[in-house]
PDB file of N, CA and C in Angstrom:
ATOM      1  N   UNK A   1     -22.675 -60.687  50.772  1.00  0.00           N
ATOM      2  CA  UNK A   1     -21.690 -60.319  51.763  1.00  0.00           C
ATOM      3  C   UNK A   1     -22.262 -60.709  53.124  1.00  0.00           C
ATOM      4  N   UNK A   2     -21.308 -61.777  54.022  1.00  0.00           N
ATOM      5  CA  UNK A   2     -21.826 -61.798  55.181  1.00  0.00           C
ATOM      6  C   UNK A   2     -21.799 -60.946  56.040  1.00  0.00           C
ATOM      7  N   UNK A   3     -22.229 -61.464  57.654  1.00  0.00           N
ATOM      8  CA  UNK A   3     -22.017 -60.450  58.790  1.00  0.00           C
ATOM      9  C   UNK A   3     -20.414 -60.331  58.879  1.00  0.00           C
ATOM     10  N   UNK A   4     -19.736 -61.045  59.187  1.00  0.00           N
ATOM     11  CA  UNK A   4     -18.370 -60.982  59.678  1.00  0.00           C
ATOM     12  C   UNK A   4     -17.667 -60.597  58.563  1.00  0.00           C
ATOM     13  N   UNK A   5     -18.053 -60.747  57.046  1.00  0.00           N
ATOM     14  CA  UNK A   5     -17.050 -59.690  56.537  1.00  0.00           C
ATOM     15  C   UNK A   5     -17.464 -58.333  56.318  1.00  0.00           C
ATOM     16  N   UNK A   6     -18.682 -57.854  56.253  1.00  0.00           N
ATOM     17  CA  UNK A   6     -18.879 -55.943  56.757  1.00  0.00           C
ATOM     18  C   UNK A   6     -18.448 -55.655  57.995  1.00  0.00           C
ATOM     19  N   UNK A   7     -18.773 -56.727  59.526  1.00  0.00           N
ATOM     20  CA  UNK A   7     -17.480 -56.304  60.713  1.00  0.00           C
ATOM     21  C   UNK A   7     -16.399 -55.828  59.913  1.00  0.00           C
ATOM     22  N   UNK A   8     -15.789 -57.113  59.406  1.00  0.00           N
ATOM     23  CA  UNK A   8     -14.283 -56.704  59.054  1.00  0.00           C
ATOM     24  C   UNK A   8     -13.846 -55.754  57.982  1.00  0.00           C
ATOM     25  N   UNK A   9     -14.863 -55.073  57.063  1.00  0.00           N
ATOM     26  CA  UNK A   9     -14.757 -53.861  56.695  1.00  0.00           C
ATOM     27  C   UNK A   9     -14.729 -52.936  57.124  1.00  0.00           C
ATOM     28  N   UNK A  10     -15.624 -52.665  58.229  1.00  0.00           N
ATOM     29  CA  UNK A  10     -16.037 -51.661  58.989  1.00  0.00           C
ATOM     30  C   UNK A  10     -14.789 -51.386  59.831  1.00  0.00           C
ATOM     31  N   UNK A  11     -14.087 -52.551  60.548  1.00  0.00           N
ATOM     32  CA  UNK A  11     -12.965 -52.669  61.375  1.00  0.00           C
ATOM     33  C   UNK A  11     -11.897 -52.092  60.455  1.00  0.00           C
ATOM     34  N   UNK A  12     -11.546 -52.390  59.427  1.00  0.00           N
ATOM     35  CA  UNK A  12     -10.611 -52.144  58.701  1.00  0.00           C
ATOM     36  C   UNK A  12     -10.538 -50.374  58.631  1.00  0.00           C
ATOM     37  N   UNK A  13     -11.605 -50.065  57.954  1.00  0.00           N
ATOM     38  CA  UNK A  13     -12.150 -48.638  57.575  1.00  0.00           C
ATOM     39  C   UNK A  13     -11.668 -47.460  59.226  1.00  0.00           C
ATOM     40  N   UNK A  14     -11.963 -47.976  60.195  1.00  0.00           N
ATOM     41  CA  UNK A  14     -11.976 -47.365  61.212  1.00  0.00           C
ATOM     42  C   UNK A  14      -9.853 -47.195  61.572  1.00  0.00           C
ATOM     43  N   UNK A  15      -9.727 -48.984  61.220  1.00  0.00           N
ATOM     44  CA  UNK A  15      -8.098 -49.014  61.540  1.00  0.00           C
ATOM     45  C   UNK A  15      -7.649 -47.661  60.471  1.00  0.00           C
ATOM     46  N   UNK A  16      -8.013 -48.022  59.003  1.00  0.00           N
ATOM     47  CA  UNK A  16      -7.068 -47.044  58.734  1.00  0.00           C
ATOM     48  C   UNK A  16      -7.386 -45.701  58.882  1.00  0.00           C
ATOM     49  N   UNK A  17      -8.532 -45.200  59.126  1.00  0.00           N
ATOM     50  CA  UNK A  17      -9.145 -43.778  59.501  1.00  0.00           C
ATOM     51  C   UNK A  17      -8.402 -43.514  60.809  1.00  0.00           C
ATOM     52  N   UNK A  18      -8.305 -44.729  61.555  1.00  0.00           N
ATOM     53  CA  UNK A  18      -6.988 -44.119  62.909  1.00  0.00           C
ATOM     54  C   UNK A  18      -5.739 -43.897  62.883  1.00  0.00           C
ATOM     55  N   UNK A  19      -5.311 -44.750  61.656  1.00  0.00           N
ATOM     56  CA  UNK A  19      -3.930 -44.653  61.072  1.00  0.00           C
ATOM     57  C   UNK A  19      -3.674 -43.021  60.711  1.00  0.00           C
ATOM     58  N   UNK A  20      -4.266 -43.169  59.921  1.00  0.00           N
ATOM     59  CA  UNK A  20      -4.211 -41.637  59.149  1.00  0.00           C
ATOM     60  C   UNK A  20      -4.580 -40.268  60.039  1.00  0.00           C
ATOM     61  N   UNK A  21      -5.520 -40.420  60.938  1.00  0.00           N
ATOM     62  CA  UNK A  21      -5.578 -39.355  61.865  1.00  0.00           C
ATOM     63  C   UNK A  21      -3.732 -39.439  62.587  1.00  0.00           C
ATOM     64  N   UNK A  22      -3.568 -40.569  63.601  1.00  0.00           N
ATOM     65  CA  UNK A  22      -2.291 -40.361  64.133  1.00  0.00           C
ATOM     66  C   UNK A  22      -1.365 -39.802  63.190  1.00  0.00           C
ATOM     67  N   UNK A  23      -0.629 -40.256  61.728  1.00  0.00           N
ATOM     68  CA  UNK A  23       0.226 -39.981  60.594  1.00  0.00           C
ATOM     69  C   UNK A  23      -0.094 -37.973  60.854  1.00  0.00           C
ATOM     70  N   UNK A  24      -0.925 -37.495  60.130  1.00  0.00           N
ATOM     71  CA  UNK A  24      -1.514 -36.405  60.448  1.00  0.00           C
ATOM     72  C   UNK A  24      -0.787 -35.151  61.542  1.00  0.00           C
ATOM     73  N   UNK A  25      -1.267 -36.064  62.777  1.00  0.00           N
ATOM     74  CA  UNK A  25      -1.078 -35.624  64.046  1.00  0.00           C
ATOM     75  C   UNK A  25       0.515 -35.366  63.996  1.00  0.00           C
ATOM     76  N   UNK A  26       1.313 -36.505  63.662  1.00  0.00           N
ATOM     77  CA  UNK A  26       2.304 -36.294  63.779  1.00  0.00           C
ATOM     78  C   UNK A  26       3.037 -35.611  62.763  1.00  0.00           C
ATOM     79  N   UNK A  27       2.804 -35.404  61.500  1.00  0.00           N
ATOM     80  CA  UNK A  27       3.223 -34.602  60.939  1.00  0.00           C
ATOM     81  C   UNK A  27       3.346 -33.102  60.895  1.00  0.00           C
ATOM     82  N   UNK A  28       2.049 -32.925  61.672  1.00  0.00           N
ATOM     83  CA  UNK A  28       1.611 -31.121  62.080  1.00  0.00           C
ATOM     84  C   UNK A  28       2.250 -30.984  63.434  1.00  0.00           C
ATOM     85  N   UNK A  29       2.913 -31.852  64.016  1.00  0.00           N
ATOM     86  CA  UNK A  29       3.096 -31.553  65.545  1.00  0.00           C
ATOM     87  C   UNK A  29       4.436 -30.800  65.589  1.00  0.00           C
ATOM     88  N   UNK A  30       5.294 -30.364  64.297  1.00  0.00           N
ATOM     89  CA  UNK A  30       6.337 -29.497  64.424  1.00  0.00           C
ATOM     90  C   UNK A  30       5.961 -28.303  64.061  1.00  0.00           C
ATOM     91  N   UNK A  31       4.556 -28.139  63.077  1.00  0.00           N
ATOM     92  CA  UNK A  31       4.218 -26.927  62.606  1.00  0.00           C
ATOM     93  C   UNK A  31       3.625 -25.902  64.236  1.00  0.00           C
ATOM     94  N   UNK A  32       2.774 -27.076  64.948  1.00  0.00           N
ATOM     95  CA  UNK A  32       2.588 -26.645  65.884  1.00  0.00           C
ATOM     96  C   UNK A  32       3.754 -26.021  67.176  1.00  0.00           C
ATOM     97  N   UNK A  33       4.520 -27.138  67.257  1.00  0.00           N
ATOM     98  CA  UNK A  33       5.692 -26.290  68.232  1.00  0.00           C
ATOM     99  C   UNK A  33       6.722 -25.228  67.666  1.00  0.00           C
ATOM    100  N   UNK A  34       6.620 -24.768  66.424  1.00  0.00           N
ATOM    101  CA  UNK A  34       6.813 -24.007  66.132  1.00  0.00           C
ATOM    102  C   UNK A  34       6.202 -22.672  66.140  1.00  0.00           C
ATOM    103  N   UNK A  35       5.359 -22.596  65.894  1.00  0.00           N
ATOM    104  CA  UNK A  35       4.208 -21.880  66.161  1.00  0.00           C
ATOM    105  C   UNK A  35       3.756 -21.579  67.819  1.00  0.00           C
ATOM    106  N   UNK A  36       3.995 -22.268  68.545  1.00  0.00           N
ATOM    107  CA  UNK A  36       4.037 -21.827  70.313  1.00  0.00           C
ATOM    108  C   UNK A  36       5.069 -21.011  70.622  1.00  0.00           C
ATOM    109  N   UNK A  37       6.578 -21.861  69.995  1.00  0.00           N
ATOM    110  CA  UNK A  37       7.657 -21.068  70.431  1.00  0.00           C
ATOM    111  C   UNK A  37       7.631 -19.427  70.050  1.00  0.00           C
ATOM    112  N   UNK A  38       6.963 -19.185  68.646  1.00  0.00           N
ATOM    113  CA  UNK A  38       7.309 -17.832  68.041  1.00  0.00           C
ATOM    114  C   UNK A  38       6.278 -16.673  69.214  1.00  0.00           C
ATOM    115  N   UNK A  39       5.142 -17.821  69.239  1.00  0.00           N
ATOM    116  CA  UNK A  39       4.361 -17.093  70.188  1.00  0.00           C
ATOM    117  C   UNK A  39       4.820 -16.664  71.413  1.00  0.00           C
ATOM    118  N   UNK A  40       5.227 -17.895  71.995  1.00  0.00           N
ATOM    119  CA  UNK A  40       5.636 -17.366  73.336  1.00  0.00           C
ATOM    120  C   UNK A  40       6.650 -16.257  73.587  1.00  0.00           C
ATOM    121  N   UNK A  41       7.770 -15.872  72.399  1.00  0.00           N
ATOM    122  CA  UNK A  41       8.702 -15.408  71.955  1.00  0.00           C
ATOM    123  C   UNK A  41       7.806 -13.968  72.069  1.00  0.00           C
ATOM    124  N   UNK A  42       6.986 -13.800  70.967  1.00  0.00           N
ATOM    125  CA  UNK A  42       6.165 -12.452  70.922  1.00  0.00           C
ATOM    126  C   UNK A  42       5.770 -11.748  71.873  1.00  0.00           C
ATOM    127  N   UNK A  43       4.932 -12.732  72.700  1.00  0.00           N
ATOM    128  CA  UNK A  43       4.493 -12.706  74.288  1.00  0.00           C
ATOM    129  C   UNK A  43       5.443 -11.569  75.003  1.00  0.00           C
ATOM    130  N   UNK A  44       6.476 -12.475  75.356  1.00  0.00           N
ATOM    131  CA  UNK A  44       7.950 -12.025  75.686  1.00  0.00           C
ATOM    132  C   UNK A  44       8.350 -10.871  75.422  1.00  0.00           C
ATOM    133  N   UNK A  45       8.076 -10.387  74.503  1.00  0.00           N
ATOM    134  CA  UNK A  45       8.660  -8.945  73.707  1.00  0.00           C
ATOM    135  C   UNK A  45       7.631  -8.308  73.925  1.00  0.00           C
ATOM    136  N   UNK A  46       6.912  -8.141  74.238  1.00  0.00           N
ATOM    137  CA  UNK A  46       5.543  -7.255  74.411  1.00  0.00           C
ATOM    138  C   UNK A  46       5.777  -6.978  76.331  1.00  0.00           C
ATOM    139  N   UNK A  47       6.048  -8.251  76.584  1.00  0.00           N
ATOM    140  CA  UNK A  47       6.190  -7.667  78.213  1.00  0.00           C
ATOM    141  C   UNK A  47       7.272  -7.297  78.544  1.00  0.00           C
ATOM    142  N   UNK A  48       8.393  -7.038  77.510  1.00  0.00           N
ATOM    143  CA  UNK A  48       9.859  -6.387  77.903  1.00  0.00           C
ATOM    144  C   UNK A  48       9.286  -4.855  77.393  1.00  0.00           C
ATOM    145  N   UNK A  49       8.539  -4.291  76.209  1.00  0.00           N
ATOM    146  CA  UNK A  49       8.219  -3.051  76.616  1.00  0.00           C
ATOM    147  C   UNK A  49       8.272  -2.727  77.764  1.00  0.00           C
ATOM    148  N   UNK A  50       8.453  -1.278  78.022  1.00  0.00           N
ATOM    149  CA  UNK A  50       8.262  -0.304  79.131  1.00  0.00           C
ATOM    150  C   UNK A  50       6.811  -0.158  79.680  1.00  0.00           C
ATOM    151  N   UNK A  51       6.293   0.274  80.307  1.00  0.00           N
ATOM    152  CA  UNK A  51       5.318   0.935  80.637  1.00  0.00           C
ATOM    153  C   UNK A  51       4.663   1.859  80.286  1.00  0.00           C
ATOM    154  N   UNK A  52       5.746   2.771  80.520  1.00  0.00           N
ATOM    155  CA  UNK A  52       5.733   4.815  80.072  1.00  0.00           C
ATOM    156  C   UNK A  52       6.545   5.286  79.094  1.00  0.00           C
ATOM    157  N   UNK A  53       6.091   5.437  78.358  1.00  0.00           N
ATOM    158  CA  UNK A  53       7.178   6.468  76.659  1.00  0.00           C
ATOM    159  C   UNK A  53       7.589   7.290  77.384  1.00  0.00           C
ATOM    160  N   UNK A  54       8.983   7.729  77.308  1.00  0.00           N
ATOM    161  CA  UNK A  54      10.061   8.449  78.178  1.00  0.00           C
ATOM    162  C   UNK A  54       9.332  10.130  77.106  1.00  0.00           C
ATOM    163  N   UNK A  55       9.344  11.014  77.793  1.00  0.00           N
ATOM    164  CA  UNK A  55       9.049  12.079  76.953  1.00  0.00           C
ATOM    165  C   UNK A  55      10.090  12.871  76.240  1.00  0.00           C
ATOM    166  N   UNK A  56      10.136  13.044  75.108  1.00  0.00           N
ATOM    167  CA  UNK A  56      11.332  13.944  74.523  1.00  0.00           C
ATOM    168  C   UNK A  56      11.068  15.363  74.082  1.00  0.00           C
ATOM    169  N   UNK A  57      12.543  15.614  73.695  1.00  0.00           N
ATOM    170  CA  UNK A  57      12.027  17.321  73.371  1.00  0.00           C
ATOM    171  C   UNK A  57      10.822  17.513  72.218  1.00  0.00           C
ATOM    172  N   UNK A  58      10.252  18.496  72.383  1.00  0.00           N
ATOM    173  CA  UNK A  58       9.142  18.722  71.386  1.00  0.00           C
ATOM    174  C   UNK A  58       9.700  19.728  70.153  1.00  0.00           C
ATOM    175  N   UNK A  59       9.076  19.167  68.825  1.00  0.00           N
ATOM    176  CA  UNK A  59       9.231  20.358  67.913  1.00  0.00           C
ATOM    177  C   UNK A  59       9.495  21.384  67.726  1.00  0.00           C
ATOM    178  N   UNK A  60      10.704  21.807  66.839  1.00  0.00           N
ATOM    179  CA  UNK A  60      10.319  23.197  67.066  1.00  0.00           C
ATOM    180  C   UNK A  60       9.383  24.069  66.190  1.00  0.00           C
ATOM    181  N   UNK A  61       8.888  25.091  66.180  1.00  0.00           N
ATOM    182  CA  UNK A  61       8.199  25.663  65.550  1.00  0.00           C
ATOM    183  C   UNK A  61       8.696  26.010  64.172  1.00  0.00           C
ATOM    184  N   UNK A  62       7.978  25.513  62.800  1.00  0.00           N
ATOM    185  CA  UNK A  62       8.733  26.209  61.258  1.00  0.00           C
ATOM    186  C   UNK A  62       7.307  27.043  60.922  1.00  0.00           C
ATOM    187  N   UNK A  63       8.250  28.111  60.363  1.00  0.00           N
ATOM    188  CA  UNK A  63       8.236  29.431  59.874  1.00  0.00           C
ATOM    189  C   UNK A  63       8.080  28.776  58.134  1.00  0.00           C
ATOM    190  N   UNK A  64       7.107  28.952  57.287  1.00  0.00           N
ATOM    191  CA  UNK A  64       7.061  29.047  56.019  1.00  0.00           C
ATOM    192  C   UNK A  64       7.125  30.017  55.153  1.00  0.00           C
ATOM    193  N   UNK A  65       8.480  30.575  54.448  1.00  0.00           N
ATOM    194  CA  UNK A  65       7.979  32.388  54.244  1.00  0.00           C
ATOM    195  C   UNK A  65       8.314  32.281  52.194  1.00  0.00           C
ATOM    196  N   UNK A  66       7.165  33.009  52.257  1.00  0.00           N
ATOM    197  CA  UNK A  66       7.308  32.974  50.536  1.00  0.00           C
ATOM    198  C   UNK A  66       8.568  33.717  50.021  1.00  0.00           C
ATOM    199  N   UNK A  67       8.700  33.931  48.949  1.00  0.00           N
ATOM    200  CA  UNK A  67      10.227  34.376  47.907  1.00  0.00           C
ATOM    201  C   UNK A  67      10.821  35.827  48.677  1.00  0.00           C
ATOM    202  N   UNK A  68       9.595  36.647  48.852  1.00  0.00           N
ATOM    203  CA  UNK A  68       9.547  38.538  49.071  1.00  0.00           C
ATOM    204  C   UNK A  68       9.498  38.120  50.436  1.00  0.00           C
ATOM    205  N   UNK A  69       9.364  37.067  51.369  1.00  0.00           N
ATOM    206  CA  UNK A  69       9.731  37.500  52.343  1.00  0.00           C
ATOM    207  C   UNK A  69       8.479  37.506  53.734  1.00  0.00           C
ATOM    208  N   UNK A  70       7.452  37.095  52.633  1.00  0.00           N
ATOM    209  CA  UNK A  70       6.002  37.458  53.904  1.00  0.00           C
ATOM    210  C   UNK A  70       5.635  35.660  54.395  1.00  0.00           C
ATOM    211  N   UNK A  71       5.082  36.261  55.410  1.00  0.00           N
ATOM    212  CA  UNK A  71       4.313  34.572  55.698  1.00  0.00           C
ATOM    213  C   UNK A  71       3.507  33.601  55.375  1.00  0.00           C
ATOM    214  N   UNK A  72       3.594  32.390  54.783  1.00  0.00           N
ATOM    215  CA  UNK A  72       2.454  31.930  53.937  1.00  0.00           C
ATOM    216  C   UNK A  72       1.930  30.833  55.018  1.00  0.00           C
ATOM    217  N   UNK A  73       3.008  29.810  56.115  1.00  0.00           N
ATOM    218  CA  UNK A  73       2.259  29.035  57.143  1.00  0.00           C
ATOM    219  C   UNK A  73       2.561  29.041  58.299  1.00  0.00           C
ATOM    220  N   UNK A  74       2.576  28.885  59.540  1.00  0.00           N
ATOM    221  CA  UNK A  74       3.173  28.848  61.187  1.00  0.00           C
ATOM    222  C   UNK A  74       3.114  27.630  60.793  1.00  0.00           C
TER     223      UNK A  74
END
């Protein structure tokens, strides 16, 4: 094997190793903008929360009373 045909292997090897990276690239490049949009989307919803949890009425107190009538929990 001469010099100029391992160049032109080597050249070849690299062309299609660039081929295939770009192919690649472009095939993942919808997985990717998909994947920004949902994000940015999430983003979004996290900064439309409020600030402060509005406070509501509290519990009321249960009474647990056995069969006869006495107290078994507050």
């Amino acid at each position: 094997m001469g010099a100029a045909q391992a160049l032109a292997l080597v050249m070849s090897f690299f062309l299609v190793a660039g081929l295939g990276g770009v192919l690649t690239a472009g095939l993942t490049l919808p997985a990717v903008a998909l994947a920004d949009s949902a994000t940015e989307l999430t983003v979004q919803a996290f900064d439309d929360l409020p600030t402060e949890l509005e406070p509501s009425a509290l519990p009321q107190k249960s009474v647990i009373l056995a069969a006869d009538g006495t107290l078994l929990a507050t």
